[in-house]
C-alpha atoms as a PDB file:
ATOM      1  CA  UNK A   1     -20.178   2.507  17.925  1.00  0.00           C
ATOM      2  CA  UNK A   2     -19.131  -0.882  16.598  1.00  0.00           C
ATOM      3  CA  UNK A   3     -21.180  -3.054  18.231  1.00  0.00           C
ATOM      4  CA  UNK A   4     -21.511  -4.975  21.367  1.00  0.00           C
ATOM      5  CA  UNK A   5     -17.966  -6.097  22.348  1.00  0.00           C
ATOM      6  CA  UNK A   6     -17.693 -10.006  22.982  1.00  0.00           C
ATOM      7  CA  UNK A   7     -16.308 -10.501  26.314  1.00  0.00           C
ATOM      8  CA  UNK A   8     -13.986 -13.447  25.333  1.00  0.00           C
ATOM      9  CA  UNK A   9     -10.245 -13.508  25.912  1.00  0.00           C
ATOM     10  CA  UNK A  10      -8.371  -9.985  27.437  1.00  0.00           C
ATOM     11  CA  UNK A  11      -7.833  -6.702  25.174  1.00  0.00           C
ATOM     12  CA  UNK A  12      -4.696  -7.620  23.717  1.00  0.00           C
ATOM     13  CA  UNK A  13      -5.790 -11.170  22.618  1.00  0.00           C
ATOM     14  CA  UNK A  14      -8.918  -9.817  21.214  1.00  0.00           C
ATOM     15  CA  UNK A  15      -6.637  -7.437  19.306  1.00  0.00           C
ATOM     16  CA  UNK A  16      -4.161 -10.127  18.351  1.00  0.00           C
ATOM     17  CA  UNK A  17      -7.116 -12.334  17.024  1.00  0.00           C
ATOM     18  CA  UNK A  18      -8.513  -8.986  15.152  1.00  0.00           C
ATOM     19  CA  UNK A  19      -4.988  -8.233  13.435  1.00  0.00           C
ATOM     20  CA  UNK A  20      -4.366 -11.952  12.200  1.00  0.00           C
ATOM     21  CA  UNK A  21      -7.547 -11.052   9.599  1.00  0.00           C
ATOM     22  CA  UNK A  22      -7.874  -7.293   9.059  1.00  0.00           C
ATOM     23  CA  UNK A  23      -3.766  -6.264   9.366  1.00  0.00           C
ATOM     24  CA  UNK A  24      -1.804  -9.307   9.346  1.00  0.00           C
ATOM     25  CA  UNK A  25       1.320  -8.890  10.729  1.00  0.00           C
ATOM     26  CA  UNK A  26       3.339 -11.708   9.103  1.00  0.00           C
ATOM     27  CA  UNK A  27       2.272  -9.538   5.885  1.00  0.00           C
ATOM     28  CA  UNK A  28       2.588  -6.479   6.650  1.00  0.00           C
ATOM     29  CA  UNK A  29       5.617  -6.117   8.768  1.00  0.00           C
ATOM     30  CA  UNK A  30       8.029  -7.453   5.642  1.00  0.00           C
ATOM     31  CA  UNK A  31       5.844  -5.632   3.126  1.00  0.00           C
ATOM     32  CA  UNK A  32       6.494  -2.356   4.789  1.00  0.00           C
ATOM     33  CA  UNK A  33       9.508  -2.682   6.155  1.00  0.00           C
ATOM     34  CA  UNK A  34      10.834  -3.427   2.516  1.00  0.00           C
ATOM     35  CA  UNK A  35       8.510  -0.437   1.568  1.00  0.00           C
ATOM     36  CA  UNK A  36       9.963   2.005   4.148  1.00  0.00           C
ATOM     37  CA  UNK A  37      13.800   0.454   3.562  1.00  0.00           C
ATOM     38  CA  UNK A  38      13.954   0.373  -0.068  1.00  0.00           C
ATOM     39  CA  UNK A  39      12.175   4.029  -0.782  1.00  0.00           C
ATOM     40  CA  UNK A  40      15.220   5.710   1.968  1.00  0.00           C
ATOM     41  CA  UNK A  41      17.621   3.666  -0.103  1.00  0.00           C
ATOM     42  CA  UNK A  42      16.445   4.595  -3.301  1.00  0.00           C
ATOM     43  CA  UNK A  43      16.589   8.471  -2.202  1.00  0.00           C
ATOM     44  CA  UNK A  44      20.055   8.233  -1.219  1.00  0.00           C
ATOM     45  CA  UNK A  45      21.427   6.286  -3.988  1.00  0.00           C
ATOM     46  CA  UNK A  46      19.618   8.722  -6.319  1.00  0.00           C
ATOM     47  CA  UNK A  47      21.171  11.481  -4.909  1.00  0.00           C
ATOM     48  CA  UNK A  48      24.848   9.705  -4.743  1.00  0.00           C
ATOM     49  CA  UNK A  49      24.731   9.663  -0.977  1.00  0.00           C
ATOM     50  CA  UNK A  50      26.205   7.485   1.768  1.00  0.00           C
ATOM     51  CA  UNK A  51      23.143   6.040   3.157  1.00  0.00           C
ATOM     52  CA  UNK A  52      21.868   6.682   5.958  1.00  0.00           C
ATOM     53  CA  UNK A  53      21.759   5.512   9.716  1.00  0.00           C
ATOM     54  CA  UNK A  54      19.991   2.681  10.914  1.00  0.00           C
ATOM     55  CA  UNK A  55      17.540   4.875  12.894  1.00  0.00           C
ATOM     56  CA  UNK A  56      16.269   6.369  10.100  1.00  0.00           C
ATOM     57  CA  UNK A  57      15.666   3.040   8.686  1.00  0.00           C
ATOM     58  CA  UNK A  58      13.905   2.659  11.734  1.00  0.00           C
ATOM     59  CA  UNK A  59      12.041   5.649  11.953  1.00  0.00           C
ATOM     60  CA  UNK A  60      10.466   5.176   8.496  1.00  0.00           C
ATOM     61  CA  UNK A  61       9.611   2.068   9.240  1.00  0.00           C
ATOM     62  CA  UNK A  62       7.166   3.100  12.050  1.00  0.00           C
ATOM     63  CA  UNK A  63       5.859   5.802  10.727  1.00  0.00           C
ATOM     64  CA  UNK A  64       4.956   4.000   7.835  1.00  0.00           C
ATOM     65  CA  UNK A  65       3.283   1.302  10.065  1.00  0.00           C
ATOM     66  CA  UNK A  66       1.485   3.760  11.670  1.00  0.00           C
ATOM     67  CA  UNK A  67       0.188   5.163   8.417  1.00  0.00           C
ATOM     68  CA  UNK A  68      -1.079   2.288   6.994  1.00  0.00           C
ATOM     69  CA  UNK A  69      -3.055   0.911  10.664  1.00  0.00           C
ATOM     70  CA  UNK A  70      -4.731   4.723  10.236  1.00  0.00           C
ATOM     71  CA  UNK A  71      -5.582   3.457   6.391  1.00  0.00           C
ATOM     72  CA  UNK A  72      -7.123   0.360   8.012  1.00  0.00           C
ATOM     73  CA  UNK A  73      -9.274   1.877  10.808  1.00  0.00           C
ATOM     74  CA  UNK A  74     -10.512   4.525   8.406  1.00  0.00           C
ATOM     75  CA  UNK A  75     -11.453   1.710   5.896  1.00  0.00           C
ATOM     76  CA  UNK A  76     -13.636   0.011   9.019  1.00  0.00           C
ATOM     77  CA  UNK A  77     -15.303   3.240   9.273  1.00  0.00           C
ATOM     78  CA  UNK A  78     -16.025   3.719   5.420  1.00  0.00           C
ATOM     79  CA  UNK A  79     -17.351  -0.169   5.280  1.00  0.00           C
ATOM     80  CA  UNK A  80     -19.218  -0.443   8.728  1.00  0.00           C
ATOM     81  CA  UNK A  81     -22.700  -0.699   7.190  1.00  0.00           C
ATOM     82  CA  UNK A  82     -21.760  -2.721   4.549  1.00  0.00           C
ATOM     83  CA  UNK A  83     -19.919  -5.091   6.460  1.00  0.00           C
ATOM     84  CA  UNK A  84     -23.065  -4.632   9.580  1.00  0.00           C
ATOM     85  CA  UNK A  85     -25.486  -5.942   6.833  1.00  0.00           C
ATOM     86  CA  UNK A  86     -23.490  -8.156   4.377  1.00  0.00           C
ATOM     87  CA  UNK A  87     -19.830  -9.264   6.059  1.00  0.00           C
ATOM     88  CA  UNK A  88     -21.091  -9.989   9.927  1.00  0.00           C
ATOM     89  CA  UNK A  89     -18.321 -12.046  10.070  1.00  0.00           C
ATOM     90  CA  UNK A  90     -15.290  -9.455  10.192  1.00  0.00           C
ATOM     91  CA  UNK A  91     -14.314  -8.977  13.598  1.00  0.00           C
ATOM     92  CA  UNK A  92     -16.157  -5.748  14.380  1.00  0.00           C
ATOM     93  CA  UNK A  93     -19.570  -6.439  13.568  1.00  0.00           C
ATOM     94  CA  UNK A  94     -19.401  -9.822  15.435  1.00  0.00           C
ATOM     95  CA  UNK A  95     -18.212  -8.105  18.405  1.00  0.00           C
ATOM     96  CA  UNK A  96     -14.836  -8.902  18.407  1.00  0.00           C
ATOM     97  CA  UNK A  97     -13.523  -5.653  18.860  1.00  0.00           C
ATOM     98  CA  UNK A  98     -15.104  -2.121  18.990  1.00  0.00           C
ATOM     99  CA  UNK A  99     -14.798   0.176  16.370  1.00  0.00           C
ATOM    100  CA  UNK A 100     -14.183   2.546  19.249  1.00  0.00           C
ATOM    101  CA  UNK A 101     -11.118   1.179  20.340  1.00  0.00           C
ATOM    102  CA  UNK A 102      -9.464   1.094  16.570  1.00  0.00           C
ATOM    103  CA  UNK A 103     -10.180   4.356  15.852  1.00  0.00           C
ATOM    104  CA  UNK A 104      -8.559   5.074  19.335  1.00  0.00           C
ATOM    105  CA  UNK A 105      -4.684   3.244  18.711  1.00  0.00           C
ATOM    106  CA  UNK A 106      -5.099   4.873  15.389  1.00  0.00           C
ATOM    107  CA  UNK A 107      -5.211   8.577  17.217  1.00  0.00           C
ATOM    108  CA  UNK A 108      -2.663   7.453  19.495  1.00  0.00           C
ATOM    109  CA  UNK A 109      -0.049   6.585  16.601  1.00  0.00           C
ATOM    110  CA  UNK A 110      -0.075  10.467  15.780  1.00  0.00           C
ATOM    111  CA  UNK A 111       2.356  11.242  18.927  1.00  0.00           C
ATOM    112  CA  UNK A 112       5.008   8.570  18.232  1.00  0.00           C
ATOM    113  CA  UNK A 113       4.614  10.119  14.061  1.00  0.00           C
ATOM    114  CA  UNK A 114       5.222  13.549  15.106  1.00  0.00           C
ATOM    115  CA  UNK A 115       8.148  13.060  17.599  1.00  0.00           C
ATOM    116  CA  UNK A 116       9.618  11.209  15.215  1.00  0.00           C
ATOM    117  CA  UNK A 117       9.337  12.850  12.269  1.00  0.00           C
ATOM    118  CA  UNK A 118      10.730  15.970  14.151  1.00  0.00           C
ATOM    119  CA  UNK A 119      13.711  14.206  15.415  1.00  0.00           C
ATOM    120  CA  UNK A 120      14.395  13.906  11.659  1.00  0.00           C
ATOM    121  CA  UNK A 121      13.754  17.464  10.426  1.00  0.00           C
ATOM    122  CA  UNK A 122      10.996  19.732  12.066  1.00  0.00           C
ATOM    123  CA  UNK A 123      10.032  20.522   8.360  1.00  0.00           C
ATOM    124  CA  UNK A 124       9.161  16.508   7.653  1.00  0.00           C
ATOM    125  CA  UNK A 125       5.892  17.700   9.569  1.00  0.00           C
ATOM    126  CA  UNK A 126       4.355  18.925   6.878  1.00  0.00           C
ATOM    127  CA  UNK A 127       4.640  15.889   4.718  1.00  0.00           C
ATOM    128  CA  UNK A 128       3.340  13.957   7.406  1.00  0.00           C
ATOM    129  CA  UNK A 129       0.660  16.423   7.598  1.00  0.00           C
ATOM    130  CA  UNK A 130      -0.036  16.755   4.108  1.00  0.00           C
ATOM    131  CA  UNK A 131      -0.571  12.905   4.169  1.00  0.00           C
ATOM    132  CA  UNK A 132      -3.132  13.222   7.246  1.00  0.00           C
ATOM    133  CA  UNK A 133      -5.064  15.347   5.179  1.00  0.00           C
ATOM    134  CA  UNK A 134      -5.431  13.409   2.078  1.00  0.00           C
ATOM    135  CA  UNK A 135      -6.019  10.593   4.593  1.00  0.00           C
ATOM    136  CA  UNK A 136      -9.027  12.480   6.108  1.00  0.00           C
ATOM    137  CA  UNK A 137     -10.461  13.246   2.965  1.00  0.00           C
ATOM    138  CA  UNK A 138     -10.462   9.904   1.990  1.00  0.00           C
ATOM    139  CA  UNK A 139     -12.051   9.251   5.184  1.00  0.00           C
ATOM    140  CA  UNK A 140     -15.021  11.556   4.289  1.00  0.00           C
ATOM    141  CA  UNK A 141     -14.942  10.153   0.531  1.00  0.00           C
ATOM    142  CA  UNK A 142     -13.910  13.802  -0.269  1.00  0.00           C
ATOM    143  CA  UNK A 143     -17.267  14.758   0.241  1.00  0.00           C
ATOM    144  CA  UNK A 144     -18.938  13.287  -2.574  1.00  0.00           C
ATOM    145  CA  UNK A 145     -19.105   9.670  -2.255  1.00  0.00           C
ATOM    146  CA  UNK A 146     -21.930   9.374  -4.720  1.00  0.00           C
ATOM    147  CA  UNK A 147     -20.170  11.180  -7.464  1.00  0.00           C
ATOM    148  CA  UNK A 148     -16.968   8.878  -6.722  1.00  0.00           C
ATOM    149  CA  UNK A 149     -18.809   5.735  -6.690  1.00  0.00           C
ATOM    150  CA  UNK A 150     -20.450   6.218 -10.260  1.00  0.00           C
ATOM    151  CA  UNK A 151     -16.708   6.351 -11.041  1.00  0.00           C
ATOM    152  CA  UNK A 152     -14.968   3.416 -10.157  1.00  0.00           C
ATOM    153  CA  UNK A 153     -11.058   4.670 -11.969  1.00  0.00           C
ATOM    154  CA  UNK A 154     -11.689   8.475 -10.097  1.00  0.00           C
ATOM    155  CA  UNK A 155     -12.113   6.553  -6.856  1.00  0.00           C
ATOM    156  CA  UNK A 156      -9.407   4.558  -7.487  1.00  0.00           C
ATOM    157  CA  UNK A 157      -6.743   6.924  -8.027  1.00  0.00           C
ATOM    158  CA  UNK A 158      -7.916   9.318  -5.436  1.00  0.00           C
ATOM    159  CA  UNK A 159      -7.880   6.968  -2.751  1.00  0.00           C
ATOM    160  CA  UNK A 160      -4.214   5.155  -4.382  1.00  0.00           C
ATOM    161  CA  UNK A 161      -2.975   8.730  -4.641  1.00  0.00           C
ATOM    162  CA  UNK A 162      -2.304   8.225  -0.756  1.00  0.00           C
ATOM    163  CA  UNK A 163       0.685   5.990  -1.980  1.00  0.00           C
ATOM    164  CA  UNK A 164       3.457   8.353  -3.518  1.00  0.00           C
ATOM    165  CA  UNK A 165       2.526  11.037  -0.681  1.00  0.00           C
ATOM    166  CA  UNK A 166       3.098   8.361   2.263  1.00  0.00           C
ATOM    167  CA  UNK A 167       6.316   7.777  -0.050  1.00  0.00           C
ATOM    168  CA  UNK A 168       7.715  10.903  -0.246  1.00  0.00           C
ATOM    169  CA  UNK A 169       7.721  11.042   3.399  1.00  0.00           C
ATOM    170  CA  UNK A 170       9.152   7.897   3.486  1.00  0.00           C
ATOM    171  CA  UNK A 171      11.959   9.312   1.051  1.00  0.00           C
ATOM    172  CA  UNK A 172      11.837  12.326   2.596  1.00  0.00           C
ATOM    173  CA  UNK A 173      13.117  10.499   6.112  1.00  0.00           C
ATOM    174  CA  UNK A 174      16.670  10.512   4.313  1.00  0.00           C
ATOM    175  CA  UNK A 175      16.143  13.767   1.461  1.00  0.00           C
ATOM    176  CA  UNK A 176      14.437  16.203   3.708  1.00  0.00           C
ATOM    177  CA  UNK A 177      17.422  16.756   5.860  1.00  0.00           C
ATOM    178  CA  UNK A 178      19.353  17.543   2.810  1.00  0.00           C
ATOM    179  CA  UNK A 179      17.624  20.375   1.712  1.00  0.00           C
ATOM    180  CA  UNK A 180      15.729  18.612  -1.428  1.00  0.00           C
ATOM    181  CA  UNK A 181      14.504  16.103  -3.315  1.00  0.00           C
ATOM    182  CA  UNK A 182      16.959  14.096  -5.511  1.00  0.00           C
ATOM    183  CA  UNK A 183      16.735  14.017  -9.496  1.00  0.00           C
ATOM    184  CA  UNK A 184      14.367  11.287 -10.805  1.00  0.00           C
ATOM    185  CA  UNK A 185      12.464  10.139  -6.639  1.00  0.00           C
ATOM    186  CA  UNK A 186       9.389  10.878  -9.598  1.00  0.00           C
ATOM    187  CA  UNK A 187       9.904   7.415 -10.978  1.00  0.00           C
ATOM    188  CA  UNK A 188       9.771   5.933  -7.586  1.00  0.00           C
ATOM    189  CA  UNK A 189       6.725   8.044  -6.119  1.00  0.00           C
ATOM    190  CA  UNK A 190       5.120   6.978  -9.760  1.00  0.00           C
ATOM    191  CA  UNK A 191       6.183   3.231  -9.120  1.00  0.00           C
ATOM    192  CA  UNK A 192       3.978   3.433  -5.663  1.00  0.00           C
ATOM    193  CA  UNK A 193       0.832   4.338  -7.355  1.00  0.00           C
ATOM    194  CA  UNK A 194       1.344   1.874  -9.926  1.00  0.00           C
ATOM    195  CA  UNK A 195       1.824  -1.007  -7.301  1.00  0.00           C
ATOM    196  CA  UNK A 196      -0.919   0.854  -5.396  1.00  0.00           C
ATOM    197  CA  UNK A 197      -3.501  -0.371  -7.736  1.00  0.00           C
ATOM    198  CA  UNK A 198      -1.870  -3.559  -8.333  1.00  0.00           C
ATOM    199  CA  UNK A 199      -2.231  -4.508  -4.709  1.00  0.00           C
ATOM    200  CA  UNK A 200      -5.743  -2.690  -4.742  1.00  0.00           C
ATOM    201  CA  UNK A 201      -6.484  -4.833  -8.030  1.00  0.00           C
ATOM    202  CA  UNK A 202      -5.163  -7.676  -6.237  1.00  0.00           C
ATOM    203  CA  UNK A 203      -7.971  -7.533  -3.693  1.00  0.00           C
ATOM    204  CA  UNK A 204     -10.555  -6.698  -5.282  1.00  0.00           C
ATOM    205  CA  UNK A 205     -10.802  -8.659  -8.399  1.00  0.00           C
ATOM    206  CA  UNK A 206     -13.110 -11.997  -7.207  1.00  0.00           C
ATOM    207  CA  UNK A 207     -13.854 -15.524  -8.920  1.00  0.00           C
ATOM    208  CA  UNK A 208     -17.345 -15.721  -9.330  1.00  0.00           C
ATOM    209  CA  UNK A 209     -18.315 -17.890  -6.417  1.00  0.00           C
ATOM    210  CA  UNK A 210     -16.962 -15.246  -4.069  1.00  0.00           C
ATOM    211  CA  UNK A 211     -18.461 -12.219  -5.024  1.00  0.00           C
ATOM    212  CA  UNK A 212     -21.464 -10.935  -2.625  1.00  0.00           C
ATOM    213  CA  UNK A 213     -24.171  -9.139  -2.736  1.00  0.00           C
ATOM    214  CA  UNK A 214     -23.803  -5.195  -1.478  1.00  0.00           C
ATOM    215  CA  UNK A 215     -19.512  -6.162  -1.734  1.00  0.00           C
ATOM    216  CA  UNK A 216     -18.413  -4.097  -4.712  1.00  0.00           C
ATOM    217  CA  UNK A 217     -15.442  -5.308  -6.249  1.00  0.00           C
ATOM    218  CA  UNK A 218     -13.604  -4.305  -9.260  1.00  0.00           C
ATOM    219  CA  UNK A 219     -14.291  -7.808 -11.072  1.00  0.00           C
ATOM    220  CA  UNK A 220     -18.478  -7.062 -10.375  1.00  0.00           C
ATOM    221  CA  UNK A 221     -18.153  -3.155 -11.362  1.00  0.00           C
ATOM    222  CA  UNK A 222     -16.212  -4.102 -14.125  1.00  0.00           C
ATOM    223  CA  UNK A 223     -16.234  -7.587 -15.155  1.00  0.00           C
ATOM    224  CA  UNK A 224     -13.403  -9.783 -15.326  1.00  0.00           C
ATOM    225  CA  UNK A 225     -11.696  -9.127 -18.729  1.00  0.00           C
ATOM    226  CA  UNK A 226     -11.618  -5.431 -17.976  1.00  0.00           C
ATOM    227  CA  UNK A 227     -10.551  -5.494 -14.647  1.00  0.00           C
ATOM    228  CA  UNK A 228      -7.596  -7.856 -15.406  1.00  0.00           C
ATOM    229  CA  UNK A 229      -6.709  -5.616 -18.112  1.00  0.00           C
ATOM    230  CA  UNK A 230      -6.555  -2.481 -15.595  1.00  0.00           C
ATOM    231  CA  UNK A 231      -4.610  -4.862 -13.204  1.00  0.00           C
ATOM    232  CA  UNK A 232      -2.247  -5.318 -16.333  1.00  0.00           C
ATOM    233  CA  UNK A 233      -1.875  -2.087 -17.139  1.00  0.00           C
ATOM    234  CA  UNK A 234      -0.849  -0.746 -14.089  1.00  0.00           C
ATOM    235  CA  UNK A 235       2.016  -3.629 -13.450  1.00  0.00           C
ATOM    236  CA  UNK A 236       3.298  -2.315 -16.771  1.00  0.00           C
ATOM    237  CA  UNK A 237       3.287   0.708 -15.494  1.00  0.00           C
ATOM    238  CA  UNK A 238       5.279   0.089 -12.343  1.00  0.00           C
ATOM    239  CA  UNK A 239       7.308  -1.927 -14.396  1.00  0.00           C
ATOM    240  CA  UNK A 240       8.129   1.133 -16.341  1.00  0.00           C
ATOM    241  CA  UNK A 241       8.896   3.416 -13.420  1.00  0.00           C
ATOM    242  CA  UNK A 242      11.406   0.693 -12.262  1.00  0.00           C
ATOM    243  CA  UNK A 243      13.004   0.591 -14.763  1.00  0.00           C
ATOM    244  CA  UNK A 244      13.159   4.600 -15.435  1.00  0.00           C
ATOM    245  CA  UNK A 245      14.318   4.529 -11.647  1.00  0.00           C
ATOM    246  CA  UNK A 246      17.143   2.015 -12.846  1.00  0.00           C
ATOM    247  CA  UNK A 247      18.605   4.911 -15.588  1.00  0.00           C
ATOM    248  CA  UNK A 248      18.469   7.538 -13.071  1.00  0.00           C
ATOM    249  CA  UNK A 249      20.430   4.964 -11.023  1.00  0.00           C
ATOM    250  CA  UNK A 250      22.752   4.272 -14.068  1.00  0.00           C
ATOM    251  CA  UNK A 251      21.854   0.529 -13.771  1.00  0.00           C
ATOM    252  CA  UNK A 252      19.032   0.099 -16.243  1.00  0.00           C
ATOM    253  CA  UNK A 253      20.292  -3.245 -17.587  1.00  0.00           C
ATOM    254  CA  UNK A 254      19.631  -4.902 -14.237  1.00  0.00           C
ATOM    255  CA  UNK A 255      16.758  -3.458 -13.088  1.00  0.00           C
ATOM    256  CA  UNK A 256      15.254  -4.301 -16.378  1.00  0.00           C
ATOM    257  CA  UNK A 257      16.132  -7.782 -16.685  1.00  0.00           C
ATOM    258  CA  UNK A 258      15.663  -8.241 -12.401  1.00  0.00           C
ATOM    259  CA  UNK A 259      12.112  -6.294 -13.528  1.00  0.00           C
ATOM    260  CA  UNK A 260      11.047  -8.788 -16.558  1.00  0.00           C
ATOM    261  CA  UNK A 261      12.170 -11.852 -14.434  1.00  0.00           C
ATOM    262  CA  UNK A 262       9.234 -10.814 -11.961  1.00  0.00           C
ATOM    263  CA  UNK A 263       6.693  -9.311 -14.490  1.00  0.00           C
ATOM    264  CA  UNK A 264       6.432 -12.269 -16.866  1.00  0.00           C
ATOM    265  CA  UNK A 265       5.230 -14.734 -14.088  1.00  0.00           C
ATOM    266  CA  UNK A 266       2.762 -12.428 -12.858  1.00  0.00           C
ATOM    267  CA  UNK A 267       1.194 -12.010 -15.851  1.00  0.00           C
ATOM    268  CA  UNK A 268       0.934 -15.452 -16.697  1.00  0.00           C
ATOM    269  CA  UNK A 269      -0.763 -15.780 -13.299  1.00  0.00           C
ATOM    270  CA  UNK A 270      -3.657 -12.542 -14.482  1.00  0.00           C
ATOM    271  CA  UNK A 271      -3.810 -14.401 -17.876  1.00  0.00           C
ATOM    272  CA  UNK A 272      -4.090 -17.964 -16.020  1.00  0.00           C
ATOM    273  CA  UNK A 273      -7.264 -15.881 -13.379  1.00  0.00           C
ATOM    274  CA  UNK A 274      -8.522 -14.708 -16.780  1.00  0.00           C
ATOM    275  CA  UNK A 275      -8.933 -18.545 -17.903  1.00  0.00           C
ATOM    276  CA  UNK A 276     -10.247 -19.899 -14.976  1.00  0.00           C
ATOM    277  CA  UNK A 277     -11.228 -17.436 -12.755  1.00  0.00           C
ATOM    278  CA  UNK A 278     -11.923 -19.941  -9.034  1.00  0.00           C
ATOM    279  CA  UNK A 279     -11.032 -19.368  -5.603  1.00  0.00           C
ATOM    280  CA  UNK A 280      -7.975 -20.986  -5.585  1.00  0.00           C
ATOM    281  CA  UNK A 281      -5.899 -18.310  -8.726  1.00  0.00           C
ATOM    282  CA  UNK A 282      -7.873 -15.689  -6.903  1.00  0.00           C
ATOM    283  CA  UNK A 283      -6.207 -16.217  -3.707  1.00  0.00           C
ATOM    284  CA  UNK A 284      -2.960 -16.884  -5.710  1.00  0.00           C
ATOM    285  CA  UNK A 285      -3.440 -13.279  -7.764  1.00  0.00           C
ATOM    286  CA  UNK A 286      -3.705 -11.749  -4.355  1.00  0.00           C
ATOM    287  CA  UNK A 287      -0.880 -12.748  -2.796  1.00  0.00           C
ATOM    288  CA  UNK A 288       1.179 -12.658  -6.319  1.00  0.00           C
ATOM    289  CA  UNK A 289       0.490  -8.424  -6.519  1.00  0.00           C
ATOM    290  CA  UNK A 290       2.108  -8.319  -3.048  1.00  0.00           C
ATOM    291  CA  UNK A 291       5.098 -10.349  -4.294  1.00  0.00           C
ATOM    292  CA  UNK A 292       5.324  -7.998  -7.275  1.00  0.00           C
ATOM    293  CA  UNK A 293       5.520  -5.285  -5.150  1.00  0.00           C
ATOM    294  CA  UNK A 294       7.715  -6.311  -3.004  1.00  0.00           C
ATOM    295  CA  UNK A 295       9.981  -7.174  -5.504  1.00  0.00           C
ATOM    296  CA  UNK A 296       9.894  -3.860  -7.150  1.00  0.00           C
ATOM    297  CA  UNK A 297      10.830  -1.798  -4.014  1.00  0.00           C
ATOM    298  CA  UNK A 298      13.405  -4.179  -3.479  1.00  0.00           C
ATOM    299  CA  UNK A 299      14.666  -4.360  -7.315  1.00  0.00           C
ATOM    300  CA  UNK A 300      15.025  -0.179  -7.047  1.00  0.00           C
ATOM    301  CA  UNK A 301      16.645  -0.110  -4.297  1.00  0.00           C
ATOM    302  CA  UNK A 302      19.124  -3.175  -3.669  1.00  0.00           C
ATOM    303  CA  UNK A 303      19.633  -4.414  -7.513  1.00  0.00           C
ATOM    304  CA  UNK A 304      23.452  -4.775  -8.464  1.00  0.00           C
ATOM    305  CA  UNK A 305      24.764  -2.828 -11.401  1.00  0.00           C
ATOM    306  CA  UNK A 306      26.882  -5.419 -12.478  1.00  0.00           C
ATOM    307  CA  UNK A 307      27.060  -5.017 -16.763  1.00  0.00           C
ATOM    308  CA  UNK A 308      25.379  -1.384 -16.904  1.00  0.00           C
ATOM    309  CA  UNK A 309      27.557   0.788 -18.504  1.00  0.00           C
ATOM    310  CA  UNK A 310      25.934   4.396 -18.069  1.00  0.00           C
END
């Protein structure tokens, strides 16, 4: 399963090699970890709590790492015969690394998940579970990958609907040993399927030159003009959740304004893709949607409410 395994370099390096293109670290470890931070924040300023202590900080933190490595090796499972006949060069079809041994670190995060997640409250478990699930579905493309396929928006939001459920665990690491959710954690679980598709947009939306054959990207399902609409619509979106999140926080003026500083750049940068759609503002769009969502999680949870007066 995977392939014949290259025997260069140990286990570890091979794995090292393997994250630096199909989970990069130096990506994903602030991406998350403002993620994970800023959503038990955001639940405890919501609910007018002290926040909490550092180890749940930490705790959501891993188990959102875990999470999203079980999102990867699901997604090499999903794509090995398209990337077997039409990407040879990702690390498991050239042997890097064997599918085997992915899927296997991804079974072995459940233990840490579990302990953890019942240090915090025994009932967390069935968030955690509950995100399994829709995890394994996605996994087995709900059983009916044709029907989602022929529908490019349904598979979209059933696979980015994985987002607010990781994120009310995530919240819940701080609400759930409270007894309940707090008033308006909506407009934050909304705000992660928003900046779902904008990261999904992000990485799927190609210049001409790089789309390939049997790849299927929203920019070759879709075109370009449509597909950087979609990607606008859903920033807007997000944008609107933050700044919903900011009244429930009774600092709307700053979230907005901290909100429309970010947004108008990153349009500019879709509407600049739209003009000239090369490599180089394809690459930049990418790594622009994770800067946008970064700066949202960090905008809900960490902007001042200097001059809001509700």
């Amino acid at each position: 399963m995977g392939g014949q395994v290259q025997q260069h370099g140990s286990v570890v390096e091979r794995l090292w090699i393997y994250q630096s293109e199909r989970f990069p670290l130096i990506q994903t470890v602030p991406l998350l970890a403002a993620f994970s931070a800023a959503s038990v924040t955001a639940s405890a300023r919501l609910a007018d709590r002290s926040l909490p202590d550092l180890p749940v900080y930490l705790i959501a933190f891993l188990i959102v790492m875990i999470f999203f490595w079980q999102m990867r090796a699901l997604d090499e499972v999903k794509d090995a015969e398209v990337d077997r006949r039409y990407r040879p060069e990702r690390p498991i079809p050239r042997g890097l690394v064997s599918l085997n041994l992915i899927l296997w670190i991804a079974g072995a995060g459940v233990l840490p998940v579990v302990f953890a997640a019942y240090y915090l409250a025994p009932v967390l478990l069935w968030l955690v579970i509950g995100v399994w699930v829709w995890l394994a579905l996605m996994g087995f493309e709900f059983f009916a990958p044709t029907f989602l396929k022929r529908s490019p928006t349904l598979y979209l939001v059933s696979h980015m609907a994985i987002m607010p459920l990781i994120d009310v665990v995530l919240t819940g690491c701080e609400w759930v040993p409270h007894g309940s959710m707090p008033q308006g954690i909506w407009t934050f679980l909304l705000m992660s399927l928003a900046n779902g598709c904008v990261v999904e947009f992000g990485r799927k939306i190609w210049a001409p030159e790089e789309e390939r054959e049997g790849v299927e990207t929203y920019s070759s399902s879709w075109g370009h003009r449509r597909s950087l609409l979609a990607l606008a619509a859903v920033t807007l979106i997000a944008f609107t959740a933050l700044v919903v999140c900011g009244v429930y926080l009774s600092r709307p003026f700053t979230t907005a304004v901290c909100g429309f500083c970010l947004l108008l750049p990153f349009l500019a940068l879709i509407t600049d893709f739209f003009r000239h759609p090369d490599r180089k503002r394809q690459k930049r769009l990418e790594y622009a949607s994770g800067v946008w969502v970064l700066g949202c999680y960090l905008i809900a949870a960490y902007a001042p409410s200097f001059g809001d007066t509700l």
